[in-house]
C-alpha atoms as a PDB file:
ATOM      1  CA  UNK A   1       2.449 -34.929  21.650  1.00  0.00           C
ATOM      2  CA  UNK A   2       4.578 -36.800  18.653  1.00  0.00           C
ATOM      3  CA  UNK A   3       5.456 -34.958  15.677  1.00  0.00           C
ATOM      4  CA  UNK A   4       8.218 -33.557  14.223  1.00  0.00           C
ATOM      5  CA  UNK A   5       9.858 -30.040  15.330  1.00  0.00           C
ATOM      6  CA  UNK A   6      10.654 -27.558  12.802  1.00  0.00           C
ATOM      7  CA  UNK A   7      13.366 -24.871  14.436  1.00  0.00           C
ATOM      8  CA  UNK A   8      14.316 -21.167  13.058  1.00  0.00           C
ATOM      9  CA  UNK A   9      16.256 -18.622  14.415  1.00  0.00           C
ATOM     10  CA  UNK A  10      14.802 -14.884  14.980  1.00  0.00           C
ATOM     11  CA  UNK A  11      17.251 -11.994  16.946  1.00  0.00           C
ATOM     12  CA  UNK A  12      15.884 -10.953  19.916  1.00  0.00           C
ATOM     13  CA  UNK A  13      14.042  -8.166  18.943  1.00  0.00           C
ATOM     14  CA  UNK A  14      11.858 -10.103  16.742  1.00  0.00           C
ATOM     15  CA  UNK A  15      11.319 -13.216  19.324  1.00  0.00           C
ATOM     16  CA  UNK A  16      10.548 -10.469  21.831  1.00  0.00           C
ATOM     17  CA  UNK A  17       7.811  -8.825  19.195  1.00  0.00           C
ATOM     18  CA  UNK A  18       6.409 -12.602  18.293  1.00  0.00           C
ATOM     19  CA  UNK A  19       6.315 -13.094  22.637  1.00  0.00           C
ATOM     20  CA  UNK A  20       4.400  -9.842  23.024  1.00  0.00           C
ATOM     21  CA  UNK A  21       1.828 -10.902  20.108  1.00  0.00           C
ATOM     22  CA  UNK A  22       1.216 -14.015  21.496  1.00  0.00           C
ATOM     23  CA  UNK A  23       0.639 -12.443  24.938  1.00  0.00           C
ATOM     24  CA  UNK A  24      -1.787  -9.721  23.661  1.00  0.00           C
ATOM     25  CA  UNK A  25      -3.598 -13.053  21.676  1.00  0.00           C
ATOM     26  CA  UNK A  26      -3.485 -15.315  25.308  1.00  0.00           C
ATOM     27  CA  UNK A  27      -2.031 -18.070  23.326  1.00  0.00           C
ATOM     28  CA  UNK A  28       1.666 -19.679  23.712  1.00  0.00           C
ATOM     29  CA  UNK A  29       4.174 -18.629  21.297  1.00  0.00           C
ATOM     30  CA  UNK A  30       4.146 -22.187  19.971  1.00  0.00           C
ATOM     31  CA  UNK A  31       0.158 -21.805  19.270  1.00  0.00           C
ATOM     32  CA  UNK A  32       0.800 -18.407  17.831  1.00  0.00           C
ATOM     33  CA  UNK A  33       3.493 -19.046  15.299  1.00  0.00           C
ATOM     34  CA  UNK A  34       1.000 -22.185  13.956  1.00  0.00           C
ATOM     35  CA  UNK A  35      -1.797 -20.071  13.988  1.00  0.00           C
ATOM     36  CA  UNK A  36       0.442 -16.978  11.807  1.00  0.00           C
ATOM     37  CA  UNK A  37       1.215 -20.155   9.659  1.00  0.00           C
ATOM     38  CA  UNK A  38      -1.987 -21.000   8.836  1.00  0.00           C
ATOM     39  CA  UNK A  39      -1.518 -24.178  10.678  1.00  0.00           C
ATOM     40  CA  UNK A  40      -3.960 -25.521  13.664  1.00  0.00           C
ATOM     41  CA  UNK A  41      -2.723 -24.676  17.209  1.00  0.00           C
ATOM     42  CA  UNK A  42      -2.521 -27.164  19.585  1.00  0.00           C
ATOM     43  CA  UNK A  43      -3.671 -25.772  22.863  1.00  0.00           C
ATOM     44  CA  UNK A  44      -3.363 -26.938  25.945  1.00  0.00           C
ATOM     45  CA  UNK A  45      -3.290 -30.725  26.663  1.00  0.00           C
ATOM     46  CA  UNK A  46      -6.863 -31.919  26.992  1.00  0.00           C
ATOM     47  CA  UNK A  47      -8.151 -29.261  25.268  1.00  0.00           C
ATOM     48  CA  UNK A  48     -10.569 -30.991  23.184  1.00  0.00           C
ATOM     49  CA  UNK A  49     -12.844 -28.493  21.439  1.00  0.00           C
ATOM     50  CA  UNK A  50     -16.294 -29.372  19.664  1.00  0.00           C
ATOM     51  CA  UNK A  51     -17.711 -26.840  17.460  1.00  0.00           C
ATOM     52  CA  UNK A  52     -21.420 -27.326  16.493  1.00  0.00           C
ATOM     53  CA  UNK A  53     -22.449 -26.874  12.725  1.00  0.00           C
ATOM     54  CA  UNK A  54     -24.848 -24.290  13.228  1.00  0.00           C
ATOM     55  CA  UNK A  55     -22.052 -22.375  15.078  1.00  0.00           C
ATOM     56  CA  UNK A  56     -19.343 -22.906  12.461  1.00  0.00           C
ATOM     57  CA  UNK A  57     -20.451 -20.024  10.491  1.00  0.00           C
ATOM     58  CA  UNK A  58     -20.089 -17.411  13.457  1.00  0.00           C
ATOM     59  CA  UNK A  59     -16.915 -18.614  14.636  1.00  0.00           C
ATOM     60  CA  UNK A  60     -15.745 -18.491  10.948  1.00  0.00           C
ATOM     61  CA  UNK A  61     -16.869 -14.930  10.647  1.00  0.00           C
ATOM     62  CA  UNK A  62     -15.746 -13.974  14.740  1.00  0.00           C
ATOM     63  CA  UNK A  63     -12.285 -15.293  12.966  1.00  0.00           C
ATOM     64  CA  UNK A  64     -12.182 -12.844  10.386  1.00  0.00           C
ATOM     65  CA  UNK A  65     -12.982  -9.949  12.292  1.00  0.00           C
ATOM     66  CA  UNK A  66     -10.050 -10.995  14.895  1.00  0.00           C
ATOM     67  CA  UNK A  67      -7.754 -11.621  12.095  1.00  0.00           C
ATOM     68  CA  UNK A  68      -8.823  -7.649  10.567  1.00  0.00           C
ATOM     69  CA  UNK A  69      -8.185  -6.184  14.036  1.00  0.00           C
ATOM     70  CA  UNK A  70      -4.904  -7.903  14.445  1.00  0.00           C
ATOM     71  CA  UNK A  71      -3.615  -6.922  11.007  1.00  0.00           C
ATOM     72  CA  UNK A  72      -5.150  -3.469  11.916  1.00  0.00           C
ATOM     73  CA  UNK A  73      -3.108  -3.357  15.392  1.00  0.00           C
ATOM     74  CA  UNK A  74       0.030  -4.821  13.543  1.00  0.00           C
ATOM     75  CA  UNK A  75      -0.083  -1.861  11.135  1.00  0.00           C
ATOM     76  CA  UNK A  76      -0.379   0.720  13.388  1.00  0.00           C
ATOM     77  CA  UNK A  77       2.466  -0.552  15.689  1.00  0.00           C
ATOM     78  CA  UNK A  78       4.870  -0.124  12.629  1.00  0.00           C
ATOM     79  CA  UNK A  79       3.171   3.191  11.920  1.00  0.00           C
ATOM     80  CA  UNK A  80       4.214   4.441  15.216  1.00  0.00           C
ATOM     81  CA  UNK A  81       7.507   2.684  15.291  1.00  0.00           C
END
């Protein structure tokens, strides 16, 4: 995979947090952090995935939804923090 690396620093409570995220999600950190980005995740080698048009329209609403729980989930954990 070619491409430039873009590097920032987080203390270890927050890398910890982004790990755990990730986790929860199944996805590597690396995917994660693109995704949070609003960049396309890369996935793992070979993972070639082809979406059908008549599909695109559920997946974009099934992406939605997951993004509402997540921000859902994210606010409570700082609620309870």
């Amino acid at each position: 995979m070619a491409g430039a690396t873009i590097t920032f620093r987080v203390d270890d409570s927050e890398r910890d947090e982004l790990v755990a995220r990730a986790a929860r999600e199944k996805v590597n950190l690396s995917d994660y952090i693109r995704v949070r980005l609003g960049l396309r995740g890369h996935g793992s080698d070979g993972d070639d995935v082809q979406i059908a048009a008549h599909n695109e329209v559920a997946l974009q609403e099934q992406l939605a939804d997951h993004e509402l729980r997540l921000r859902a989930l994210e606010a409570a954990d700082v609620t309870r923090r």
